[in-house]
N, C-alpha and C. Protein backbone atom coordinates (compact mmCIF):
# COMPACT_ATOMS: atom_id res chain seq x y z
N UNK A 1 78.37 123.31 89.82
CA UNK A 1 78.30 122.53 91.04
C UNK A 1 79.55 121.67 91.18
N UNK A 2 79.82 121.16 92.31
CA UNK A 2 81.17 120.72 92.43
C UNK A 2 80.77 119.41 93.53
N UNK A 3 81.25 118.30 93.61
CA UNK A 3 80.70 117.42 94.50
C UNK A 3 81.89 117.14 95.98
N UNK A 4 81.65 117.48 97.06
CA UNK A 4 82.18 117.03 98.05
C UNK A 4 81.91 115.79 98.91
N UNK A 5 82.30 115.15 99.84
CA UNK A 5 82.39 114.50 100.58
C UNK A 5 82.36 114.86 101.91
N UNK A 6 81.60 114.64 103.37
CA UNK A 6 81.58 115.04 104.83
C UNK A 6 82.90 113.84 104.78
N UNK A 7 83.26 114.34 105.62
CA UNK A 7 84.37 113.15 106.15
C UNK A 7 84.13 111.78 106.84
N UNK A 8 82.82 111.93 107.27
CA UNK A 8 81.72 110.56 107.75
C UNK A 8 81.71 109.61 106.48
N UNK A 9 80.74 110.38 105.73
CA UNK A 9 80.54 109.76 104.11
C UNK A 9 81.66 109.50 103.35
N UNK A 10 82.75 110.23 103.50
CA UNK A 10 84.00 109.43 102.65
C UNK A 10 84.80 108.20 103.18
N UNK A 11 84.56 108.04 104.61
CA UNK A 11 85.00 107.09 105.37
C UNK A 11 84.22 105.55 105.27
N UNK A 12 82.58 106.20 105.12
CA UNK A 12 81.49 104.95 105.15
C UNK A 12 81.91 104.51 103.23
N UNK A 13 82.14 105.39 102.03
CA UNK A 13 82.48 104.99 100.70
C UNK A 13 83.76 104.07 100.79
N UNK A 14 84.77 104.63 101.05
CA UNK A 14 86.51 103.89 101.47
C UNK A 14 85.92 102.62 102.27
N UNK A 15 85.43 102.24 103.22
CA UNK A 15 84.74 100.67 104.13
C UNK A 15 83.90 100.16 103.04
N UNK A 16 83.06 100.70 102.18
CA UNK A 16 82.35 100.18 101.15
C UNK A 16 83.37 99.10 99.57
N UNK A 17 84.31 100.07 99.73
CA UNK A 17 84.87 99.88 98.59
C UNK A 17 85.72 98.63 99.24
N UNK A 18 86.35 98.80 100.53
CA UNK A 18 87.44 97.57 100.74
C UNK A 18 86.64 96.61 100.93
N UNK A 19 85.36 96.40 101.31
CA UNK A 19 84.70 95.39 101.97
C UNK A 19 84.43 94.65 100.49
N UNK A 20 83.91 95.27 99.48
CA UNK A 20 83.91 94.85 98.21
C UNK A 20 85.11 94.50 97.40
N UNK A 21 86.54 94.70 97.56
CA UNK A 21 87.56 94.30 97.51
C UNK A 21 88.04 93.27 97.98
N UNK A 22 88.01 92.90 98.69
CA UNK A 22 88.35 92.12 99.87
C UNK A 22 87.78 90.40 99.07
N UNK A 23 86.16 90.66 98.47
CA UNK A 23 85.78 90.03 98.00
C UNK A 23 85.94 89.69 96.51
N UNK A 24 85.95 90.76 96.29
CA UNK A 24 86.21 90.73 94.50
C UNK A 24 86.72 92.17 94.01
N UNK A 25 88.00 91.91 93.57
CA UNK A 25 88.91 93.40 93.63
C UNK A 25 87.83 93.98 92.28
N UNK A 26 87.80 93.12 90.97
CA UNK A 26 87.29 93.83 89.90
C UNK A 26 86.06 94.45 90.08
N UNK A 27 85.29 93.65 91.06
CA UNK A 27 83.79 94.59 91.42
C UNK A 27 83.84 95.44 92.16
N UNK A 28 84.83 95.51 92.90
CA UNK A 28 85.11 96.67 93.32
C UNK A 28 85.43 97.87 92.93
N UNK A 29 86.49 97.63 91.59
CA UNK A 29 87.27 98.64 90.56
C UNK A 29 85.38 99.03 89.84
N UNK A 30 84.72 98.37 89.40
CA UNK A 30 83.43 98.80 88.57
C UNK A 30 82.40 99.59 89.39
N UNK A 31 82.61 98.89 91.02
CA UNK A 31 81.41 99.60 91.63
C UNK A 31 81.95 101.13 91.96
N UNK A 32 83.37 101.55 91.78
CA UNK A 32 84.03 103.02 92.34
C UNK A 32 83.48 103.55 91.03
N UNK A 33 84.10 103.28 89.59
CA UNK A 33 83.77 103.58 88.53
C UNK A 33 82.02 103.91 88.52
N UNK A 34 81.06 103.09 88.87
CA UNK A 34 80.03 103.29 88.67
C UNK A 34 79.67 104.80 89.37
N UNK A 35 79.84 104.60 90.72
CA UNK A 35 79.60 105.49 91.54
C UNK A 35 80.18 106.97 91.04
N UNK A 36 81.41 107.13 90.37
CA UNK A 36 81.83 107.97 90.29
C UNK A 36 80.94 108.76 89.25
N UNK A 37 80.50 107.98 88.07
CA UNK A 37 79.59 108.38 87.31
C UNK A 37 78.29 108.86 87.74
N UNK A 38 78.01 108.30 88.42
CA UNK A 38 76.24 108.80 89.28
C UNK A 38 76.72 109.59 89.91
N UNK A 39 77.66 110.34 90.87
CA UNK A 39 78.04 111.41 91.18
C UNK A 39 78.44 112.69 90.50
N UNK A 40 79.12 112.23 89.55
CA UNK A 40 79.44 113.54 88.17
C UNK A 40 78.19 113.94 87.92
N UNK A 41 77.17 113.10 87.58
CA UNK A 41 76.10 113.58 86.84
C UNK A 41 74.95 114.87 87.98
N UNK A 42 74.91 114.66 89.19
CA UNK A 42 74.98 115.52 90.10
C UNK A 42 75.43 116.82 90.24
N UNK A 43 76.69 116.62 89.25
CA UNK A 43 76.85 118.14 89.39
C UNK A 43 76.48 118.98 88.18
N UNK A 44 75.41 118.42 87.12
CA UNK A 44 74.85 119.21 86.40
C UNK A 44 73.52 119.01 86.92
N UNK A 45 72.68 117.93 87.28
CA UNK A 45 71.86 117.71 87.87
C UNK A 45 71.47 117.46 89.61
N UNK A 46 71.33 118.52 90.27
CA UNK A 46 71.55 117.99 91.74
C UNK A 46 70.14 117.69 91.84
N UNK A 47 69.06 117.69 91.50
CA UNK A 47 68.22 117.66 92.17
C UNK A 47 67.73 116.31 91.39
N UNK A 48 68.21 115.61 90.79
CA UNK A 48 68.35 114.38 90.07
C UNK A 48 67.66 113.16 90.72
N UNK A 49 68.32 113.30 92.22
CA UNK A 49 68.00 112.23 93.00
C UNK A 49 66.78 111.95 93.53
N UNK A 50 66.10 111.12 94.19
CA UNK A 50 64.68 111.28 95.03
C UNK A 50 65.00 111.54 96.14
N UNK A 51 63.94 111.96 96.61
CA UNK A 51 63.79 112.30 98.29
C UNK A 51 63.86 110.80 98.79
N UNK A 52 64.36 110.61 100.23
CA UNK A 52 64.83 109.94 100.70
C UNK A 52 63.59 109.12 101.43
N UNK A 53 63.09 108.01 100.49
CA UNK A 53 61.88 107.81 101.03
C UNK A 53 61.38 107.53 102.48
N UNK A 54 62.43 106.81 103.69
CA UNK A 54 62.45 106.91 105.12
C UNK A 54 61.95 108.52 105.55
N UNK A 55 62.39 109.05 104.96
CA UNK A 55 62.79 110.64 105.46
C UNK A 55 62.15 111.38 105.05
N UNK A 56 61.11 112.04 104.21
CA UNK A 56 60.47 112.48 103.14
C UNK A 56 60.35 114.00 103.20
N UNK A 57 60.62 114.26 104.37
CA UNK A 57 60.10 115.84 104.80
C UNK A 57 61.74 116.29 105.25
N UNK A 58 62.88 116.06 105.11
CA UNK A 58 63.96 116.16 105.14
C UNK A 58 64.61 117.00 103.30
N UNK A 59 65.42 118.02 103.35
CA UNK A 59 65.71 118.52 102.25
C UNK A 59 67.09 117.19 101.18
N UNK A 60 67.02 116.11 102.16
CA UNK A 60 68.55 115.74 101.74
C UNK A 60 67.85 114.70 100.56
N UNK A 61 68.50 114.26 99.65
CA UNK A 61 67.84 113.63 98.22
C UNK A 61 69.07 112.48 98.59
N UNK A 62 68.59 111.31 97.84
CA UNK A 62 69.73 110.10 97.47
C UNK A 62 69.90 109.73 96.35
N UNK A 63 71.01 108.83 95.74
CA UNK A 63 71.21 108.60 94.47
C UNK A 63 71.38 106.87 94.98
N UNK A 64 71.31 106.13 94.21
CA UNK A 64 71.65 104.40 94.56
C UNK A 64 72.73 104.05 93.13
N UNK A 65 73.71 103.73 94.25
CA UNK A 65 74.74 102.44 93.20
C UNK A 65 74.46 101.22 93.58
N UNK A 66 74.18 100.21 93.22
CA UNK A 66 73.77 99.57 93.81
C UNK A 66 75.39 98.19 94.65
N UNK A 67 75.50 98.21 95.59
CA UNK A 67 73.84 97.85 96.33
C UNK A 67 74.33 99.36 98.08
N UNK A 68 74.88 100.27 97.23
CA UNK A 68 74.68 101.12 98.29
C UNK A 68 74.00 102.51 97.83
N UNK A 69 73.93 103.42 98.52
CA UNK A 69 72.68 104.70 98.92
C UNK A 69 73.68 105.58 98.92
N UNK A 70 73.56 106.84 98.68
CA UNK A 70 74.62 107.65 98.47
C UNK A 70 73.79 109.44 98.68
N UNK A 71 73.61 109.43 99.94
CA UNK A 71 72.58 110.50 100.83
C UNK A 71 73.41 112.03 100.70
N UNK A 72 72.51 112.75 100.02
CA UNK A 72 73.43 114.44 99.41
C UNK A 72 72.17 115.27 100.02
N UNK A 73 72.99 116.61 100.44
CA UNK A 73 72.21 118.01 99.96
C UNK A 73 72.98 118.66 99.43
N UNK A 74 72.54 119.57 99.17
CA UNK A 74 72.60 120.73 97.88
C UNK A 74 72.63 122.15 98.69
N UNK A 75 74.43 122.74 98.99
CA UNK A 75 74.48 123.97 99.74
C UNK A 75 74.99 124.86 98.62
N UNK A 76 74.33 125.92 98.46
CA UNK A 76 75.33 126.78 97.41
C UNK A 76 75.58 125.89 96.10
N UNK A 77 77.19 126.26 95.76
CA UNK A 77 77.48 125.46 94.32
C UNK A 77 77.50 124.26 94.50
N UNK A 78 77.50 123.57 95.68
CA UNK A 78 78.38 122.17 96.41
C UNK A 78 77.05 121.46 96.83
N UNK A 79 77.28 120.01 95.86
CA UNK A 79 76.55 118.59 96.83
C UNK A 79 77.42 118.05 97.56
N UNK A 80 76.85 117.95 98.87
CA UNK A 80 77.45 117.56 99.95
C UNK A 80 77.02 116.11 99.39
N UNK A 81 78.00 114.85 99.95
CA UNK A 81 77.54 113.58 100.14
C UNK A 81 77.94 113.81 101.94
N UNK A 82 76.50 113.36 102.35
CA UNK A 82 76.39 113.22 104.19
C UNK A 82 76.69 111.60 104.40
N UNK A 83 76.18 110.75 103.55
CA UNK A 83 76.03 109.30 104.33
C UNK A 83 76.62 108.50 102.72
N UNK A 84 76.93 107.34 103.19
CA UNK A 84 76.51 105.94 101.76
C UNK A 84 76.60 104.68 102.64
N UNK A 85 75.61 104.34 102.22
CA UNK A 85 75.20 103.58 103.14
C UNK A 85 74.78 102.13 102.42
N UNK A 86 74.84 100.75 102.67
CA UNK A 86 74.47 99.61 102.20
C UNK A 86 72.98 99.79 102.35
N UNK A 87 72.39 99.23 100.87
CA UNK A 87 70.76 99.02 100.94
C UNK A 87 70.40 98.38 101.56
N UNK A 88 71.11 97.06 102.50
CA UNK A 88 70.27 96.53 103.28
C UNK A 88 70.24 97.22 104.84
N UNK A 89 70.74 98.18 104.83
CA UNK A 89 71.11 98.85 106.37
C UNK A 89 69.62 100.43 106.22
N UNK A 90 68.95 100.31 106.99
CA UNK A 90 68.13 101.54 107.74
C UNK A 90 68.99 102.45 107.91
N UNK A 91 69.20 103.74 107.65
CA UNK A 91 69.55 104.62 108.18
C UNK A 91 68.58 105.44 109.40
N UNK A 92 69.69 106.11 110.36
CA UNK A 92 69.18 107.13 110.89
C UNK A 92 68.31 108.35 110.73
N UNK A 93 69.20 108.23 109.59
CA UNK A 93 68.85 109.91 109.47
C UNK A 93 70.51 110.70 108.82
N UNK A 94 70.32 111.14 107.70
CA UNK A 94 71.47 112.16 107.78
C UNK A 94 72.00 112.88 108.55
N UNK A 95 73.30 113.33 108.56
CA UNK A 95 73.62 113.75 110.19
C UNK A 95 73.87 115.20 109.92
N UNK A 96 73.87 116.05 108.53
CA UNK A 96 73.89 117.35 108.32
C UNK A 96 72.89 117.81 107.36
């Protein structure tokens, strides 16, 4: 398995990361690091994550760094990341 990014979701991670920069560069440097780790592990485990409890009847699973959401499916060899999103924010809905 190999992990990608939608170009939505790499845009909403990059606003995640500066907004946390902005505030505190080193928690920022730990929260990429963290994330990067809960993502690797995805690609031996995709189905790792829970179903997206808003969403439940939807195929897309999430993983949490905290304090953001990090919304995947599973096409072929490839986890898509669709969304990441702050825990205090509702999502829509995944958009693929």
């Amino acid at each position: 398995m190999r992990i990608r990014f939608t170009e939505a979701a790499r845009i909403q991670f990059l606003e995640g990361l500066e907004y946390i920069r902005l505030d505190n560069p080193e928690a920022a440097r730990k929260f990429r690091e963290k994330a990067e780790e809960v993502l690797r592990r995805l690609e031996e485990f995709p189905e790792s994550g829970r179903a997206i409890p808003e969403f439940p009847a939807l195929p897309h699973r999430e993983v949490i760094v905290r304090p953001y959401r990090f919304f995947y499916r599973t096409t072929g060899q490839t986890v898509w990341i669709v969304a990441v999103w702050h825990s205090a924010q509702l999502p829509a809905g995944p958009e693929h």
